[in-house]
N, C-alpha and C. Protein backbone atom coordinates (compact mmCIF):
# COMPACT_ATOMS: atom_id res chain seq x y z
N UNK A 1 -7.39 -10.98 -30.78
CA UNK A 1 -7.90 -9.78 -30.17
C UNK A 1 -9.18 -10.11 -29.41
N UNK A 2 -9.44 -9.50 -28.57
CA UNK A 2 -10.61 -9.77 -27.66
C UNK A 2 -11.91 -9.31 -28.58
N UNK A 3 -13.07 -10.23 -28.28
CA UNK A 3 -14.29 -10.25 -28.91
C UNK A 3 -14.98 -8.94 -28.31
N UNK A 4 -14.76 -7.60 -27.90
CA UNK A 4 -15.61 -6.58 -27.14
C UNK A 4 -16.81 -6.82 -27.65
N UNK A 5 -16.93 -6.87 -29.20
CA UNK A 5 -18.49 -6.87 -30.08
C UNK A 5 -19.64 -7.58 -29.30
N UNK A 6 -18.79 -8.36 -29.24
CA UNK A 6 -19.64 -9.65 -28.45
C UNK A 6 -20.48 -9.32 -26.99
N UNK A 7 -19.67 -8.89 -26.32
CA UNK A 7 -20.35 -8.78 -24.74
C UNK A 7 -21.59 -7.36 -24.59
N UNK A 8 -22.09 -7.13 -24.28
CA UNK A 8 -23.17 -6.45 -23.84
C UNK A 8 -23.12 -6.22 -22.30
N UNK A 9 -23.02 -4.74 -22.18
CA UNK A 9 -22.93 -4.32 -21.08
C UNK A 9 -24.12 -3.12 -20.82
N UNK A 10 -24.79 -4.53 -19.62
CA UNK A 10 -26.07 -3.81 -19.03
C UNK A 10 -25.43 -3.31 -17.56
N UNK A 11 -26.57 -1.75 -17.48
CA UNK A 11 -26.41 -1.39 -16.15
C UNK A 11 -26.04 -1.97 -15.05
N UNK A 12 -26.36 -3.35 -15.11
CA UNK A 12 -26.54 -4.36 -14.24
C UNK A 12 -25.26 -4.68 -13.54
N UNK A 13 -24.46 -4.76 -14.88
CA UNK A 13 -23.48 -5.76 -14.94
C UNK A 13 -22.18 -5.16 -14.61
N UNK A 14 -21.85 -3.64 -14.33
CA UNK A 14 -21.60 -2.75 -15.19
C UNK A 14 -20.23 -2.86 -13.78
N UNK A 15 -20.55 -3.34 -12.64
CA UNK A 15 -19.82 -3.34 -11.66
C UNK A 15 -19.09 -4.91 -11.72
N UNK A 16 -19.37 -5.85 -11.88
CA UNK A 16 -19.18 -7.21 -12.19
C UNK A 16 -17.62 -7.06 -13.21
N UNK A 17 -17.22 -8.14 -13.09
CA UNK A 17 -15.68 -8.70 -13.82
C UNK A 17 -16.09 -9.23 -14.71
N UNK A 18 -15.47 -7.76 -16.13
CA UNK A 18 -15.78 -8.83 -17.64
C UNK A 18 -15.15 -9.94 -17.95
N UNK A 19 -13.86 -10.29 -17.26
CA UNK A 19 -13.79 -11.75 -17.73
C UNK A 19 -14.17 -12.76 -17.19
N UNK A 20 -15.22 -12.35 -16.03
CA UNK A 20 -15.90 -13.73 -15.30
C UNK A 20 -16.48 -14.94 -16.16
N UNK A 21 -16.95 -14.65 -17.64
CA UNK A 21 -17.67 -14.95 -17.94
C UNK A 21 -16.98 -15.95 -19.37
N UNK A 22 -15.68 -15.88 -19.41
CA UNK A 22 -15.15 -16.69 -20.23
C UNK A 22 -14.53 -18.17 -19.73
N UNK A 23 -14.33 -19.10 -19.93
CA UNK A 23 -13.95 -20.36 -19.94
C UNK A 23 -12.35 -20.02 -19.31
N UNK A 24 -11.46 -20.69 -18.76
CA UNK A 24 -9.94 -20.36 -18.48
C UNK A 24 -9.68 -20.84 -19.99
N UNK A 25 -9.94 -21.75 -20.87
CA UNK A 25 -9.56 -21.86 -21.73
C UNK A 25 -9.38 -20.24 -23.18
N UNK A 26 -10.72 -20.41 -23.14
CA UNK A 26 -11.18 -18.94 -23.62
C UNK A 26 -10.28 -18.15 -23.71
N UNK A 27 -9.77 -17.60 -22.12
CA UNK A 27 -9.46 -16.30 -21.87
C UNK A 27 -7.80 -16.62 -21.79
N UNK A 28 -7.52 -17.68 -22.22
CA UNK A 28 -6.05 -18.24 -22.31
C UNK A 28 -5.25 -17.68 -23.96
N UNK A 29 -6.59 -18.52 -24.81
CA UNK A 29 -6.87 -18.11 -26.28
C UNK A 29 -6.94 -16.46 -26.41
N UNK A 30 -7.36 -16.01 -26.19
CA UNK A 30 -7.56 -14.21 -26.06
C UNK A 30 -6.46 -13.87 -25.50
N UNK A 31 -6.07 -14.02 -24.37
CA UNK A 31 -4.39 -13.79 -23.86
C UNK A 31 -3.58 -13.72 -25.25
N UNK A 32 -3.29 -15.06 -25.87
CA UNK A 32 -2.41 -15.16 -26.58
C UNK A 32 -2.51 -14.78 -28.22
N UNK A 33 -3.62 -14.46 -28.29
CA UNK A 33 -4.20 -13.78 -29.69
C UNK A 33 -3.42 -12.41 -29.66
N UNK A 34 -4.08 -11.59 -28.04
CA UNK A 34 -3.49 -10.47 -27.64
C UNK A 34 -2.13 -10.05 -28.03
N UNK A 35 -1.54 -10.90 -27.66
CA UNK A 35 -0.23 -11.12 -27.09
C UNK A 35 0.60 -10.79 -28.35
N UNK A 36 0.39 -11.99 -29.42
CA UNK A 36 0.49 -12.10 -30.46
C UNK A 36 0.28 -10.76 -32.01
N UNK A 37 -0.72 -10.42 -31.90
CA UNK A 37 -1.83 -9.30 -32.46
C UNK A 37 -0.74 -7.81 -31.98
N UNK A 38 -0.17 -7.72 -30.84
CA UNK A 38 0.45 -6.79 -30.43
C UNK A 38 1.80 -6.59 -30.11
N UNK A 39 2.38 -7.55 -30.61
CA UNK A 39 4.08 -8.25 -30.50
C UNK A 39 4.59 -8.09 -29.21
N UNK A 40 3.85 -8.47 -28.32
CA UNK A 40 4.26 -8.03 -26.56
C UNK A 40 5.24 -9.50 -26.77
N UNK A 41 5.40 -10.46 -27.17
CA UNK A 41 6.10 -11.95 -26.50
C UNK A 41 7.13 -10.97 -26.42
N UNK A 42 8.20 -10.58 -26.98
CA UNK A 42 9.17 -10.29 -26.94
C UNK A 42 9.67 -9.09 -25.65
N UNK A 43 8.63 -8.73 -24.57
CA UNK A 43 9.05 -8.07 -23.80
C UNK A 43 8.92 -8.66 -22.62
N UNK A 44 7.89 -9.60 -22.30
CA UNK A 44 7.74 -10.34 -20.92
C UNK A 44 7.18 -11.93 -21.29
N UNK A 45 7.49 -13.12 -20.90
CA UNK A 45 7.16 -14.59 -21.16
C UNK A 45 5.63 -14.28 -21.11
N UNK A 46 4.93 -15.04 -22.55
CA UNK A 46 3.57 -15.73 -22.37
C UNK A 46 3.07 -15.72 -21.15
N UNK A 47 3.84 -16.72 -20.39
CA UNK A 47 3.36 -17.18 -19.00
C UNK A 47 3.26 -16.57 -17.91
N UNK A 48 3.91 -15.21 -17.95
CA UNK A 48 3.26 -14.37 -17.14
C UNK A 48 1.85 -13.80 -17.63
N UNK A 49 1.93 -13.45 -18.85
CA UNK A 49 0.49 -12.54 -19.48
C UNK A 49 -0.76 -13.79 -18.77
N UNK A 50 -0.52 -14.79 -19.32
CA UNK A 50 -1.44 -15.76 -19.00
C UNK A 50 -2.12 -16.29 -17.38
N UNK A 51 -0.66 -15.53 -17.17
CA UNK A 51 -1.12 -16.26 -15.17
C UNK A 51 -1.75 -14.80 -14.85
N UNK A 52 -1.43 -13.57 -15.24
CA UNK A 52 -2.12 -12.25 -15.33
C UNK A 52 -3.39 -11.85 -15.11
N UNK A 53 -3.84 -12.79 -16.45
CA UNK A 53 -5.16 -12.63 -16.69
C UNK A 53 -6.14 -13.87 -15.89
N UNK A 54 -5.46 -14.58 -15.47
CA UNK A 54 -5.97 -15.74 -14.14
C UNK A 54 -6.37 -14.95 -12.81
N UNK A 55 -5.22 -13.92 -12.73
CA UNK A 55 -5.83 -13.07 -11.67
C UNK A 55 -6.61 -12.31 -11.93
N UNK A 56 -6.66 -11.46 -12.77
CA UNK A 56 -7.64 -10.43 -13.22
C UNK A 56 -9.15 -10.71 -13.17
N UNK A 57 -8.77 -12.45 -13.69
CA UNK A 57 -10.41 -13.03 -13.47
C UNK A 57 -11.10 -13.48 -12.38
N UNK A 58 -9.87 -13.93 -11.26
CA UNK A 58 -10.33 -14.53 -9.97
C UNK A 58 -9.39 -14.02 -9.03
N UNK A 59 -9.26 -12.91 -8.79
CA UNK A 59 -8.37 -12.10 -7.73
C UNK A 59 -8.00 -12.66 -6.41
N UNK A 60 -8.77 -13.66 -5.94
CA UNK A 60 -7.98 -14.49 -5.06
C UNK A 60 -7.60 -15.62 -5.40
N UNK A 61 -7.28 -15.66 -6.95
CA UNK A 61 -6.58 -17.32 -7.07
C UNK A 61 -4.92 -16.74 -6.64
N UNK A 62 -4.61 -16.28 -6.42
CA UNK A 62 -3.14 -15.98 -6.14
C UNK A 62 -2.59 -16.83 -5.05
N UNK A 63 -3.60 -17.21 -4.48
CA UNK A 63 -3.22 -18.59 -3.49
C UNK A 63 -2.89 -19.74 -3.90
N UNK A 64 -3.22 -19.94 -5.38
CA UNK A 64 -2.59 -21.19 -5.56
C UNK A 64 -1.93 -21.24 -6.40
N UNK A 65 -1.01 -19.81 -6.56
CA UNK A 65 0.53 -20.17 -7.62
C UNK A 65 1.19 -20.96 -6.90
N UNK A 66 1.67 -21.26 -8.20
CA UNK A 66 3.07 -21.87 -7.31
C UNK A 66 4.25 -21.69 -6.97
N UNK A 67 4.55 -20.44 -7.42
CA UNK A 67 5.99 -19.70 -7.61
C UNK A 67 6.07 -19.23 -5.56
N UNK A 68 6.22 -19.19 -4.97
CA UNK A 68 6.15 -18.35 -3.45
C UNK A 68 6.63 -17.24 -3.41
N UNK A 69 7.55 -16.86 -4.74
CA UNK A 69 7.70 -15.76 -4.32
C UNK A 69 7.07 -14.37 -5.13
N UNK A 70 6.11 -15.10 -5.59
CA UNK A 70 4.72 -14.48 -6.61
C UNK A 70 3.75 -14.16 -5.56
N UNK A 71 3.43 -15.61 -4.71
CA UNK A 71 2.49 -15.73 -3.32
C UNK A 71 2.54 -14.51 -3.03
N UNK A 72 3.34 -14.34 -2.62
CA UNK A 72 4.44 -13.62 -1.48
C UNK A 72 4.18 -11.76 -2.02
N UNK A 73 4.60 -12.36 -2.96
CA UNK A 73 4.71 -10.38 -3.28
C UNK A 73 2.88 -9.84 -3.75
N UNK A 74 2.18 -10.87 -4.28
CA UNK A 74 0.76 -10.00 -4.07
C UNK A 74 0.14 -10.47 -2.81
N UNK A 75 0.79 -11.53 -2.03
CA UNK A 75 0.36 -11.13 -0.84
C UNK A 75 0.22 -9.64 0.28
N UNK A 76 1.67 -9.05 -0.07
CA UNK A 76 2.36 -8.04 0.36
C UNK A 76 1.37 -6.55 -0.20
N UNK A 77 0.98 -6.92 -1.65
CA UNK A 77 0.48 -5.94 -2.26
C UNK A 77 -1.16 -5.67 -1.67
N UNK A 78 -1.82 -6.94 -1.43
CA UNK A 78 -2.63 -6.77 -0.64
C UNK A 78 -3.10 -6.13 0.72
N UNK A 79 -2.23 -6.54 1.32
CA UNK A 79 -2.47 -6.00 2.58
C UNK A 79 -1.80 -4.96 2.96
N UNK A 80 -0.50 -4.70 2.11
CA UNK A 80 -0.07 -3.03 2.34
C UNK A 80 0.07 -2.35 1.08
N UNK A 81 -1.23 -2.01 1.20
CA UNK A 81 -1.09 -1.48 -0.21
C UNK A 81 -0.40 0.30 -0.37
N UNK A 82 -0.13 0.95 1.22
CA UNK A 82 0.23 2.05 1.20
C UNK A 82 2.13 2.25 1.43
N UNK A 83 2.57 1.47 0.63
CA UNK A 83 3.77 0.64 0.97
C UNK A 83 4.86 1.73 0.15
N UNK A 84 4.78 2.48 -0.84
CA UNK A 84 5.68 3.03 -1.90
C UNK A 84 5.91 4.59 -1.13
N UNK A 85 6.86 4.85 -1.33
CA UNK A 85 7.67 6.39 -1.15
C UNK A 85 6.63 7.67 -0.88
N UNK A 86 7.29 8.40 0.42
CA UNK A 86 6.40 9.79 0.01
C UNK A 86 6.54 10.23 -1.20
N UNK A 87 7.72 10.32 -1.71
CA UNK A 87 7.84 11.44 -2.97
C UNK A 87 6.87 10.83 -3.97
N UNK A 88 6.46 9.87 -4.05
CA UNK A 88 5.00 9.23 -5.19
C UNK A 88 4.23 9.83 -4.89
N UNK A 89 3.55 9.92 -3.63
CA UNK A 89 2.05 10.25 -3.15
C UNK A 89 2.61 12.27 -3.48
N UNK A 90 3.24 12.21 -2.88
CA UNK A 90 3.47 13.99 -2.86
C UNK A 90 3.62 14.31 -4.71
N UNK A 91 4.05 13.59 -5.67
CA UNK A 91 3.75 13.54 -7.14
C UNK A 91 2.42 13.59 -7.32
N UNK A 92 1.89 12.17 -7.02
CA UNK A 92 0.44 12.33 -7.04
C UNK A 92 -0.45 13.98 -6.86
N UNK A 93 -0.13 14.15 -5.88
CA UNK A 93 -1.25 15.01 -4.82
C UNK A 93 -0.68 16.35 -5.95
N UNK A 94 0.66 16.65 -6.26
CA UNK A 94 1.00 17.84 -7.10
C UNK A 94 0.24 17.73 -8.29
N UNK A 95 0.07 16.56 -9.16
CA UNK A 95 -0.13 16.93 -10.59
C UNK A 95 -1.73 16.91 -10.18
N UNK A 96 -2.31 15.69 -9.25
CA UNK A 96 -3.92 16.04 -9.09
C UNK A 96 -4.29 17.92 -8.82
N UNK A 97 -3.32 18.38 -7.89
CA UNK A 97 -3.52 20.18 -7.84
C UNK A 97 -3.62 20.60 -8.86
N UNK A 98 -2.92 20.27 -10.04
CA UNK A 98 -2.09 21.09 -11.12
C UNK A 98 -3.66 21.10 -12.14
N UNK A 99 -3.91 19.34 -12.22
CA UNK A 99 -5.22 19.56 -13.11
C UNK A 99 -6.63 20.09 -12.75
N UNK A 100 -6.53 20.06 -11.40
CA UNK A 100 -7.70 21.06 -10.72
C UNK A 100 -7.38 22.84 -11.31
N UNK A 101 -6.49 22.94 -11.28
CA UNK A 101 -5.89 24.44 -11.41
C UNK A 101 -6.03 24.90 -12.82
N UNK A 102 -5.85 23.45 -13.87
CA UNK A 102 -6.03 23.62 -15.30
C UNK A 102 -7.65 23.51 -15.61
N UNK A 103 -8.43 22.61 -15.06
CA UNK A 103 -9.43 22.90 -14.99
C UNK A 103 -10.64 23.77 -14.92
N UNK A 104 -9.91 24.71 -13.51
CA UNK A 104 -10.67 25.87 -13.78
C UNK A 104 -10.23 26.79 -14.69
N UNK A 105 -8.90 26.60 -15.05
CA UNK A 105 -8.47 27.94 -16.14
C UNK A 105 -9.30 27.66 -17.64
N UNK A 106 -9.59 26.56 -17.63
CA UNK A 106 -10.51 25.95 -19.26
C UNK A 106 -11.75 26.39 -18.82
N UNK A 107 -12.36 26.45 -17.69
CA UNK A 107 -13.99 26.63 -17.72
C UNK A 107 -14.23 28.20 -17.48
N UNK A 108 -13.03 28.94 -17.11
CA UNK A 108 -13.53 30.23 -17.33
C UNK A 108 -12.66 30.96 -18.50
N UNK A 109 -11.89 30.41 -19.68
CA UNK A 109 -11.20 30.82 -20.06
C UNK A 109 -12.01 30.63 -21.77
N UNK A 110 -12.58 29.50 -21.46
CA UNK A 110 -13.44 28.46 -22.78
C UNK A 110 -14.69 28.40 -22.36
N UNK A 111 -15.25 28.18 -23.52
CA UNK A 111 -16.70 27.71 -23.73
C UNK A 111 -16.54 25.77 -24.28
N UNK A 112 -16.78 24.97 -23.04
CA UNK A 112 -16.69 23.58 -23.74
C UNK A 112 -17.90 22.98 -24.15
N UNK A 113 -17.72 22.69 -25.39
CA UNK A 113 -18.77 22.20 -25.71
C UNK A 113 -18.77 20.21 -25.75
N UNK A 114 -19.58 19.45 -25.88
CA UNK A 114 -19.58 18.29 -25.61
C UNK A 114 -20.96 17.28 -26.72
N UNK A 115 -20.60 17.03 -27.57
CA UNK A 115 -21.34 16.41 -28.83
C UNK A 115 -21.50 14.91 -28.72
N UNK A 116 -22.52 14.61 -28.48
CA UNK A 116 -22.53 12.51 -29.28
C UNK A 116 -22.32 12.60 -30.86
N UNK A 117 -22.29 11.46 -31.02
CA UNK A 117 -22.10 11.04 -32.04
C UNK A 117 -22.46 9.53 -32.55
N UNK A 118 -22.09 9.08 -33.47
CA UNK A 118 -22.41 7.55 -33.58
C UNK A 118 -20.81 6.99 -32.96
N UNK A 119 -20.17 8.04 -32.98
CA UNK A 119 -18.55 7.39 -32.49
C UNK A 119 -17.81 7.51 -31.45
N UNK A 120 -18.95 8.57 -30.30
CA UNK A 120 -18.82 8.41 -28.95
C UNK A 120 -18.92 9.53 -28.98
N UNK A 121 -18.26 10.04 -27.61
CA UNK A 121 -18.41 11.63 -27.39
C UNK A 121 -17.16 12.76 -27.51
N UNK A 122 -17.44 13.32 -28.16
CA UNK A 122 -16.56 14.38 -28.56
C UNK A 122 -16.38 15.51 -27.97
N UNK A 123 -15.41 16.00 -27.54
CA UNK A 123 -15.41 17.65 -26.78
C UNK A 123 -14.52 18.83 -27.68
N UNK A 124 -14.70 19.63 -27.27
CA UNK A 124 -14.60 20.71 -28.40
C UNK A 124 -14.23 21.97 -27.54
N UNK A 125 -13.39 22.52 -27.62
CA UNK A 125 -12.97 23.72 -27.12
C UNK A 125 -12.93 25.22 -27.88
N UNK A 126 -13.60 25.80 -27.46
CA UNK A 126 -13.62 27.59 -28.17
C UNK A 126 -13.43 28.07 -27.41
N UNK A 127 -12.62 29.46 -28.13
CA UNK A 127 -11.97 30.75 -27.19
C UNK A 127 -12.74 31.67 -28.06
């Protein structure tokens, strides 16, 4: 499982890539802890999770797979990234309406309230 305990996240940093900062080895080990820890082998090869998280860490290493037709397809994803079906975007744009619409029906319908805690933040709804 990934060390979260471990890292410290300053304001600073807060825009920056948390796995910049691990070894490829490292973040190979954590891949497969993951992997393992959550019984994913059995739905997609190791070796994708692993080449995964290669990108995740260095978003333009995709230049030097070696598969071409890996190249190829986040090449594609890159540069057209507006590439998928109206009926997606017109999904999109409906349910984004829908939760605007639910939105206001909670803020004049409820009183929300919003608490810290030592275990994060909690919200709370009264009628």
């Amino acid at each position: 499982m990934f060390p979260c305990t471990e890292i410290v996240i300053s304001k600073e940093s807060r825009s920056r890539n948390p796995l910049e900062h691990w070894t490829d080895e490292e973040l190979q080990t954590h891949v497969k802890d993951f992997i393992e820890s959550k019984g994913l082998e059995d739905f997609i090869p190791v070796k994708l999770y692993k080449t995964a998280a290669r990108l995740a860490k260095d978003p333009m290493s995709y230049t030097r797979l070696k598969r071409k037709d890996q190249r190829d397809a986040l090449e594609i994803e890159r540069n057209s990234r507006w590439q998928q079906s109206k009926a997606l975007y017109a999904t999109i744009a409906v349910c984004s309406v829908a939760a605007m619409v639910q939105y206001v029906y909670l803020m004049e319908c409820s009183w929300i309230t919003v608490a810290n805690s030592e275990k994060g933040v909690g919200i709370r709804l009264v009628r």
